[in-house]
ModelCIF file with pLDDT and N, C-alpha, C, O atoms, coordinates in Angstrom:
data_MODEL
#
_entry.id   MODEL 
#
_entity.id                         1 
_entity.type                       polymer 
_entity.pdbx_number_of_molecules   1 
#
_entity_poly.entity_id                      1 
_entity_poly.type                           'polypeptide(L)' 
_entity_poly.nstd_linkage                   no 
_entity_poly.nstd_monomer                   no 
_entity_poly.pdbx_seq_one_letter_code       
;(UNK)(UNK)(UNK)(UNK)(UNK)(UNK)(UNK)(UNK)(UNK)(UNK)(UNK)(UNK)(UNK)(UNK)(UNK)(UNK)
(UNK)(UNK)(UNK)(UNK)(UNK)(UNK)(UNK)(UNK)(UNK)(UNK)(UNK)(UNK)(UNK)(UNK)(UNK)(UNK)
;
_entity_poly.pdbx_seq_one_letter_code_can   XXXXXXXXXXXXXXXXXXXXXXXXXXXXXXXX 
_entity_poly.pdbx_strand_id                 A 
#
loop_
_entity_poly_seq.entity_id 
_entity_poly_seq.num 
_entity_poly_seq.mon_id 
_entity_poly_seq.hetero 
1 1  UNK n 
1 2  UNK n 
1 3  UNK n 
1 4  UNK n 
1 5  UNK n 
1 6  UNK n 
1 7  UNK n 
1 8  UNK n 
1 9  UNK n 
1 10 UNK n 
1 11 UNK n 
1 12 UNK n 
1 13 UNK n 
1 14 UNK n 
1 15 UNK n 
1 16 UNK n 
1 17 UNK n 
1 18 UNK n 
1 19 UNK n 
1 20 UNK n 
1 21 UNK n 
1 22 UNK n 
1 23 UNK n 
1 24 UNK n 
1 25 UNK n 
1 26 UNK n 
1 27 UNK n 
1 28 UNK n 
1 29 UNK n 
1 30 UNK n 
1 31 UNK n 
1 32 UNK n 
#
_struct_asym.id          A 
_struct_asym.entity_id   1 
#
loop_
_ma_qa_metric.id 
_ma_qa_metric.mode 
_ma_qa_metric.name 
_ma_qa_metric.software_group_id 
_ma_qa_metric.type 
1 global pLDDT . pLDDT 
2 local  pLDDT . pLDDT 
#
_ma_qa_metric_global.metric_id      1 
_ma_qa_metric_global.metric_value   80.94 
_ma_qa_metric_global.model_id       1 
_ma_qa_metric_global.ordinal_id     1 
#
loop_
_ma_qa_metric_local.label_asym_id 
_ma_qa_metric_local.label_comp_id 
_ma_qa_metric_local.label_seq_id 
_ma_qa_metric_local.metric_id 
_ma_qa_metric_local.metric_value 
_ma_qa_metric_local.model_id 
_ma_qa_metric_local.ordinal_id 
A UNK 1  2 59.00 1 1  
A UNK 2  2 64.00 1 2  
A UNK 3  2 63.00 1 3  
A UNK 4  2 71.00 1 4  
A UNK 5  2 69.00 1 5  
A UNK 6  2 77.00 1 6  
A UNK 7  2 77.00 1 7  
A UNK 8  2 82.00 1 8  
A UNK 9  2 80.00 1 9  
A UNK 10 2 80.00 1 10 
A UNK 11 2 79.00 1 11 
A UNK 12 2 73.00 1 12 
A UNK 13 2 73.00 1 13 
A UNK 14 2 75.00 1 14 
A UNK 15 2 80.00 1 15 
A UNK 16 2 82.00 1 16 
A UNK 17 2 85.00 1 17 
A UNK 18 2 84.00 1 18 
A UNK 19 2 84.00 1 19 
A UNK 20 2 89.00 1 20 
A UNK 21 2 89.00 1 21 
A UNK 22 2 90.00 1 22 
A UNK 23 2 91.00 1 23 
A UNK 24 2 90.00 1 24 
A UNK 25 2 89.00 1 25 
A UNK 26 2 87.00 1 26 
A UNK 27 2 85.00 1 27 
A UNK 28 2 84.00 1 28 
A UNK 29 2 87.00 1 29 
A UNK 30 2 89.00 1 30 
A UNK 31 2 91.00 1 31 
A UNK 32 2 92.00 1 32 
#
loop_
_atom_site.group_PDB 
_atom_site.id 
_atom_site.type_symbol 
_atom_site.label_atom_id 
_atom_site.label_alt_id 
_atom_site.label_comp_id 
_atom_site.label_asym_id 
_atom_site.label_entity_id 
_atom_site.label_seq_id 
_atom_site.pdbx_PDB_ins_code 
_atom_site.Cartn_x 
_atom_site.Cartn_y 
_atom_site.Cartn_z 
_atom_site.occupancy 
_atom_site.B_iso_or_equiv 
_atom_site.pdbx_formal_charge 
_atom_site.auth_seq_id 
_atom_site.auth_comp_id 
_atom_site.auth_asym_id 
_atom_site.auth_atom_id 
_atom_site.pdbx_PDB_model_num 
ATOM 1   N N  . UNK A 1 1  ? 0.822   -1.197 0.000  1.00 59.00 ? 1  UNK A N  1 
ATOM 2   C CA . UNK A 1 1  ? 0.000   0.000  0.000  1.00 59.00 ? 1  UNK A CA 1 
ATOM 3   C C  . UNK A 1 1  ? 0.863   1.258  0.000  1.00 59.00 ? 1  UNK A C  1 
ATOM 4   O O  . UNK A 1 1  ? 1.982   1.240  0.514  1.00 59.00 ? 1  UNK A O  1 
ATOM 5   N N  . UNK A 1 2  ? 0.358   2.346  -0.570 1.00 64.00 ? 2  UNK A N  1 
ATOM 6   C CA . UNK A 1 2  ? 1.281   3.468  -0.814 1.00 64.00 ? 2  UNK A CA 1 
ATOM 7   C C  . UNK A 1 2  ? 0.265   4.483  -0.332 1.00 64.00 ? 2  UNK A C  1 
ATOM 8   O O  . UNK A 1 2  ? -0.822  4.735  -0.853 1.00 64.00 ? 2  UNK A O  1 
ATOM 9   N N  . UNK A 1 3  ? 0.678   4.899  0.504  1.00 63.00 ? 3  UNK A N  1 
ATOM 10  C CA . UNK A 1 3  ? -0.224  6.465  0.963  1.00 63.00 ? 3  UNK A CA 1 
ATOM 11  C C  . UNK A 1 3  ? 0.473   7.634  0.840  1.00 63.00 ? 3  UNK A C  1 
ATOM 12  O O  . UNK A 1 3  ? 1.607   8.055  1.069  1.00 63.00 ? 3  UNK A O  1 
ATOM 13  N N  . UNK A 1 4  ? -0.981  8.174  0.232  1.00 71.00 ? 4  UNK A N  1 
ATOM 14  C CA . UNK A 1 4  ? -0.177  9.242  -0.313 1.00 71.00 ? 4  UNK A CA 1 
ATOM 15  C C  . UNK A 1 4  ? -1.693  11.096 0.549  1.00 71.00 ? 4  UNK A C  1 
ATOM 16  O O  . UNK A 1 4  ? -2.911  11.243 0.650  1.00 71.00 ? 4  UNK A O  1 
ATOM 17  N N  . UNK A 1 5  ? -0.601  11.825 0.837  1.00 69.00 ? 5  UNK A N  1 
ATOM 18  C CA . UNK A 1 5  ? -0.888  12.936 1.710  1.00 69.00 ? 5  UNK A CA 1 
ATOM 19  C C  . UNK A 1 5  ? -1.401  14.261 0.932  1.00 69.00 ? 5  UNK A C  1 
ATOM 20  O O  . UNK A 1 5  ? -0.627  14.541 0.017  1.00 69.00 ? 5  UNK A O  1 
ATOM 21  N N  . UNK A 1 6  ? -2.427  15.096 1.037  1.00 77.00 ? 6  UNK A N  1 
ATOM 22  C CA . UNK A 1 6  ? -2.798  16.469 0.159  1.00 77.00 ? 6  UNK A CA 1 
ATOM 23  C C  . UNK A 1 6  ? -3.670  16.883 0.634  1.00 77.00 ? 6  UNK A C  1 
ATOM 24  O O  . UNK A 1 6  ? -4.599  16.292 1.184  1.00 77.00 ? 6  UNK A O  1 
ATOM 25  N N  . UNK A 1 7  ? -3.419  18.450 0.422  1.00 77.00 ? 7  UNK A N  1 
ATOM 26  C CA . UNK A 1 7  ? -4.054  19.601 1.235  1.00 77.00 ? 7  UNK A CA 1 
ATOM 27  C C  . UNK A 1 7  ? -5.480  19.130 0.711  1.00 77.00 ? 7  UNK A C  1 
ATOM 28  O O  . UNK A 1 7  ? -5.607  18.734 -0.448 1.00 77.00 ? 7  UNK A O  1 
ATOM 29  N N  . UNK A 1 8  ? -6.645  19.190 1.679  1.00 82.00 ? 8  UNK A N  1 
ATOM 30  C CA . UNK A 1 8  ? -8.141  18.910 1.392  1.00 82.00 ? 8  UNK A CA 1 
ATOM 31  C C  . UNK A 1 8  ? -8.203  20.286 0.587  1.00 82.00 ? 8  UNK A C  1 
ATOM 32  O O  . UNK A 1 8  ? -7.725  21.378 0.896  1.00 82.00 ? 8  UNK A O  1 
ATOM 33  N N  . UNK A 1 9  ? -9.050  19.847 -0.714 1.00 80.00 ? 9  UNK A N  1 
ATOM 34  C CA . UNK A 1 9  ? -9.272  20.805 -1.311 1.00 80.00 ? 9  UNK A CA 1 
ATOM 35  C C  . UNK A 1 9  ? -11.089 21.787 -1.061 1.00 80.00 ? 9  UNK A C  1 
ATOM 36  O O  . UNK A 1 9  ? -11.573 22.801 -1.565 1.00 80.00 ? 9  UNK A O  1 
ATOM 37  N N  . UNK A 1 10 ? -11.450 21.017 -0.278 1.00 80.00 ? 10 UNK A N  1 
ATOM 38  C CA . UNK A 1 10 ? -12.365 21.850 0.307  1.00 80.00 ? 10 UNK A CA 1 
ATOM 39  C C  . UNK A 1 10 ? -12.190 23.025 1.240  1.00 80.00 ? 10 UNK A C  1 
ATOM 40  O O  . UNK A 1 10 ? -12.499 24.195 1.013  1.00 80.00 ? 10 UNK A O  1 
ATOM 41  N N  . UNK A 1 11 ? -11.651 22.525 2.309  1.00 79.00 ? 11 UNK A N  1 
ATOM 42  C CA . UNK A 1 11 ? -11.929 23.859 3.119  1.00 79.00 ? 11 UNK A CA 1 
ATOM 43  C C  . UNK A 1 11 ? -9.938  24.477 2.885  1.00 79.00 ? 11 UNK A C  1 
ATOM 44  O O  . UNK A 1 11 ? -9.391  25.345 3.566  1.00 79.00 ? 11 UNK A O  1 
ATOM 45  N N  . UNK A 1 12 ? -9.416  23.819 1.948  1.00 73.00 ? 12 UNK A N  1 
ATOM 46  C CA . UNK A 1 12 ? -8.111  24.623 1.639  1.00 73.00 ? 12 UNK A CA 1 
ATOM 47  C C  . UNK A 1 12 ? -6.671  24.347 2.575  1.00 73.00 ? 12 UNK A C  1 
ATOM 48  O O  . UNK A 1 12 ? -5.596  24.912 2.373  1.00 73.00 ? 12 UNK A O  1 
ATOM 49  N N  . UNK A 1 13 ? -7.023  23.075 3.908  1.00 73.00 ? 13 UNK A N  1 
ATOM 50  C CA . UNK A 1 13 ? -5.587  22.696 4.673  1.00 73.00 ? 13 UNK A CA 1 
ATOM 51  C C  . UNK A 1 13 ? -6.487  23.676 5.943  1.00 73.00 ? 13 UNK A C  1 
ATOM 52  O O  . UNK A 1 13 ? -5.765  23.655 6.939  1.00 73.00 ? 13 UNK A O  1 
ATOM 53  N N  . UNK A 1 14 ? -7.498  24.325 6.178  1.00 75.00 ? 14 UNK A N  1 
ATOM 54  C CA . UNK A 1 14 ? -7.507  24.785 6.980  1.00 75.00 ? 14 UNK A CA 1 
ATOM 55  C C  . UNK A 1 14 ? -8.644  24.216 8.574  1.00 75.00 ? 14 UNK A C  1 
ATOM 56  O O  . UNK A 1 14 ? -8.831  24.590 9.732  1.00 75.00 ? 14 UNK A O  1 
ATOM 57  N N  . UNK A 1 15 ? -9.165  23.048 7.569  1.00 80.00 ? 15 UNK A N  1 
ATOM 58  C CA . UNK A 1 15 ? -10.289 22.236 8.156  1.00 80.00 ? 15 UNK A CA 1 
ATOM 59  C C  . UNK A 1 15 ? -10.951 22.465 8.963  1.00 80.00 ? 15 UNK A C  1 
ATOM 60  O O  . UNK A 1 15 ? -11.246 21.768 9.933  1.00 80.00 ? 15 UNK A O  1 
ATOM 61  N N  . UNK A 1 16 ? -11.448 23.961 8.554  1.00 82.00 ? 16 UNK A N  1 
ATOM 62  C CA . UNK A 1 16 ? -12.865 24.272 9.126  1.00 82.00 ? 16 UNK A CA 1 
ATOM 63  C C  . UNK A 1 16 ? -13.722 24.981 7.711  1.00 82.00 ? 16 UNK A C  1 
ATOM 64  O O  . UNK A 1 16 ? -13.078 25.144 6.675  1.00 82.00 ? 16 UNK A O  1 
ATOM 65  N N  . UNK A 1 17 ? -14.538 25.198 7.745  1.00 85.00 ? 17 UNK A N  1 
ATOM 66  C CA . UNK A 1 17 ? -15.682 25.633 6.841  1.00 85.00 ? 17 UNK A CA 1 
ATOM 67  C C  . UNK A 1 17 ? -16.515 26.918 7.083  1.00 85.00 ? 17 UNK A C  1 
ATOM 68  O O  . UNK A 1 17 ? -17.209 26.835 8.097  1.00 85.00 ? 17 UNK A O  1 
ATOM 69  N N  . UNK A 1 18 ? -16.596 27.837 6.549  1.00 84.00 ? 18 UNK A N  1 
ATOM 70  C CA . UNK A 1 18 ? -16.990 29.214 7.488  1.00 84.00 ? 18 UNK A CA 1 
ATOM 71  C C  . UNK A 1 18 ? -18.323 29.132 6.244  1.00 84.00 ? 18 UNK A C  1 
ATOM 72  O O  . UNK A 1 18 ? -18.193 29.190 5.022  1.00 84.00 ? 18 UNK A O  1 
ATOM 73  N N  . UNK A 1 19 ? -19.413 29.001 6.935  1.00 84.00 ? 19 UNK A N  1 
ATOM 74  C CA . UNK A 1 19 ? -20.554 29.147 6.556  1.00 84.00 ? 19 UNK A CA 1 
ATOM 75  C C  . UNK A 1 19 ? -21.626 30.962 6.643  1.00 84.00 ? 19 UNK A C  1 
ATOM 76  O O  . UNK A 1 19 ? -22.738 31.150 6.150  1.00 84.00 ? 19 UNK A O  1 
ATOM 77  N N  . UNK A 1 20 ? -20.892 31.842 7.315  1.00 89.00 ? 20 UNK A N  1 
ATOM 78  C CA . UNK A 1 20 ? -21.227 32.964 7.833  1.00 89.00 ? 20 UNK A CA 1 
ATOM 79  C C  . UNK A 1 20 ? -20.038 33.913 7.329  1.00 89.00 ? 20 UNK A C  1 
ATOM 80  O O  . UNK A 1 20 ? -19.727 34.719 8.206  1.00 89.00 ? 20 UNK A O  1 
ATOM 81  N N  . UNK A 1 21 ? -19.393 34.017 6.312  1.00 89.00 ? 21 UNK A N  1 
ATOM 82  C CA . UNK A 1 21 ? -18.204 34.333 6.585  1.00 89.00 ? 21 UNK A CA 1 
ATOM 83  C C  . UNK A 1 21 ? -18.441 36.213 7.252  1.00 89.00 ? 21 UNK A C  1 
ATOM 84  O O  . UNK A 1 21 ? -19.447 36.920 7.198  1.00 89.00 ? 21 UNK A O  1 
ATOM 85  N N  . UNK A 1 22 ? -17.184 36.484 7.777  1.00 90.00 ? 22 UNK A N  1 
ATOM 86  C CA . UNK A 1 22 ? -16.753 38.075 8.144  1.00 90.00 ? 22 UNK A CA 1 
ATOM 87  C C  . UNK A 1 22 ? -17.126 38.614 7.037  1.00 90.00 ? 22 UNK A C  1 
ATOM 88  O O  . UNK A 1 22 ? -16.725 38.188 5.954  1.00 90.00 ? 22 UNK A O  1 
ATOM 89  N N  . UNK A 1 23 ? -18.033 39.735 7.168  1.00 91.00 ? 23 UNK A N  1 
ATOM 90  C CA . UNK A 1 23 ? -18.170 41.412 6.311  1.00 91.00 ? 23 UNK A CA 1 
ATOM 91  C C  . UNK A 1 23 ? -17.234 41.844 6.320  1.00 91.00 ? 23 UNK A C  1 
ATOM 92  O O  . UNK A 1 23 ? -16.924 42.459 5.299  1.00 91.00 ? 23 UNK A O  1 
ATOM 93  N N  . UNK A 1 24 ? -16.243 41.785 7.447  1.00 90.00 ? 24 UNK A N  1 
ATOM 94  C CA . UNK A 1 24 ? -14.554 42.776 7.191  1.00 90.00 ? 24 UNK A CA 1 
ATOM 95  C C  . UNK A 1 24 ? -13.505 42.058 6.245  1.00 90.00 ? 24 UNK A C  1 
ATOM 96  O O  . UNK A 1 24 ? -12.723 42.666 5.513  1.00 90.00 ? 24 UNK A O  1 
ATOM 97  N N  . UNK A 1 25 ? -13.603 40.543 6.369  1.00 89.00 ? 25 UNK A N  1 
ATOM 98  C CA . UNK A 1 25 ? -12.582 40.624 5.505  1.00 89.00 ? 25 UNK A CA 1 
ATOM 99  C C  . UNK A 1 25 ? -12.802 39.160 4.583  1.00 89.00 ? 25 UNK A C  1 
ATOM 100 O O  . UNK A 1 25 ? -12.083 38.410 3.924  1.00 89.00 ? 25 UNK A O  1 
ATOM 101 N N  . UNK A 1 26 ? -13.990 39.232 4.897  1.00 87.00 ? 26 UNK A N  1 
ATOM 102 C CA . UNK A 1 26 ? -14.551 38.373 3.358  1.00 87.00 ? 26 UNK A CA 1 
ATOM 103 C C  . UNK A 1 26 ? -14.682 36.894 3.787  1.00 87.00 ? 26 UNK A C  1 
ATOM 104 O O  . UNK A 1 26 ? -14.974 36.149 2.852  1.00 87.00 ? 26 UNK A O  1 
ATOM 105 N N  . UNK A 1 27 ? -14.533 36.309 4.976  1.00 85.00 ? 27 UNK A N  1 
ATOM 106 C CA . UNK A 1 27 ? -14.397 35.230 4.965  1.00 85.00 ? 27 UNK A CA 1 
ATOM 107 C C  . UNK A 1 27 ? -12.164 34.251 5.580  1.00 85.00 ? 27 UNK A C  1 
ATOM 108 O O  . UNK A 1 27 ? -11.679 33.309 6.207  1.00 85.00 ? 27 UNK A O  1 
ATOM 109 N N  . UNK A 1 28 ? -11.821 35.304 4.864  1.00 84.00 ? 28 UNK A N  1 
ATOM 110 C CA . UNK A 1 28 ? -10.484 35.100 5.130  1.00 84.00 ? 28 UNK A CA 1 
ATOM 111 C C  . UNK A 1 28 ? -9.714  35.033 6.163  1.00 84.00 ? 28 UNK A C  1 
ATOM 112 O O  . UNK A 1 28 ? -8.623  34.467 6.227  1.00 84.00 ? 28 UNK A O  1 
ATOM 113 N N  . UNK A 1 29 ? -10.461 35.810 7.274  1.00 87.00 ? 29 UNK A N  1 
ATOM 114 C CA . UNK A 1 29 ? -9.333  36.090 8.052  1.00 87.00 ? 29 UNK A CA 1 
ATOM 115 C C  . UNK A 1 29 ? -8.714  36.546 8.516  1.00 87.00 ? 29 UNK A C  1 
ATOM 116 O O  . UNK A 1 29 ? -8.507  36.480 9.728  1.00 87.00 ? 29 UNK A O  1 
ATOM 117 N N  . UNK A 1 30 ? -7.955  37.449 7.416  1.00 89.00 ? 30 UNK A N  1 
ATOM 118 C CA . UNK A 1 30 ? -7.059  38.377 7.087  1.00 89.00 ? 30 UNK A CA 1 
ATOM 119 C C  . UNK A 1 30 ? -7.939  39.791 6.517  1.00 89.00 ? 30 UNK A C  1 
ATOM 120 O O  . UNK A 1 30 ? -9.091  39.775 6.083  1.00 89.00 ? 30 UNK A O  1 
ATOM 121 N N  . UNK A 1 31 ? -6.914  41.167 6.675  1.00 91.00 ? 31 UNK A N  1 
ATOM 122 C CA . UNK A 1 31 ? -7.318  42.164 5.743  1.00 91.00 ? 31 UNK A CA 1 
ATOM 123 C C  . UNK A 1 31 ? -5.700  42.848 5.642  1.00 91.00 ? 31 UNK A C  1 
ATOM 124 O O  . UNK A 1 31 ? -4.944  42.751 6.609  1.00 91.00 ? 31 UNK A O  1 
ATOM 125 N N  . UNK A 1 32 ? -5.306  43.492 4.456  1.00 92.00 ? 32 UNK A N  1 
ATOM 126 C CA . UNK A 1 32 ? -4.608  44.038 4.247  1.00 92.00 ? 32 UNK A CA 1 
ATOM 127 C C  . UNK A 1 32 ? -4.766  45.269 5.066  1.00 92.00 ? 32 UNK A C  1 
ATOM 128 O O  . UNK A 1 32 ? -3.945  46.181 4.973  1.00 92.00 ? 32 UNK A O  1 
#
């Protein structure tokens, strides 16, 4: 068997899911 490892392409490596996202910064997180 060979296993093999990769970022979930759903929620992006961050494995949560923001269903509500932030008005300030879109969902991200972050703001410049």
């Amino acid at each position: 068997q060979f296993v093999r490892a990769q970022v979930c392409s759903r929620c992006g490596g961050g494995g949560k899911i923001v269903t509500d996202p932030c008005a300030a910064c879109g969902g991200d997180g972050r703001v410049v």
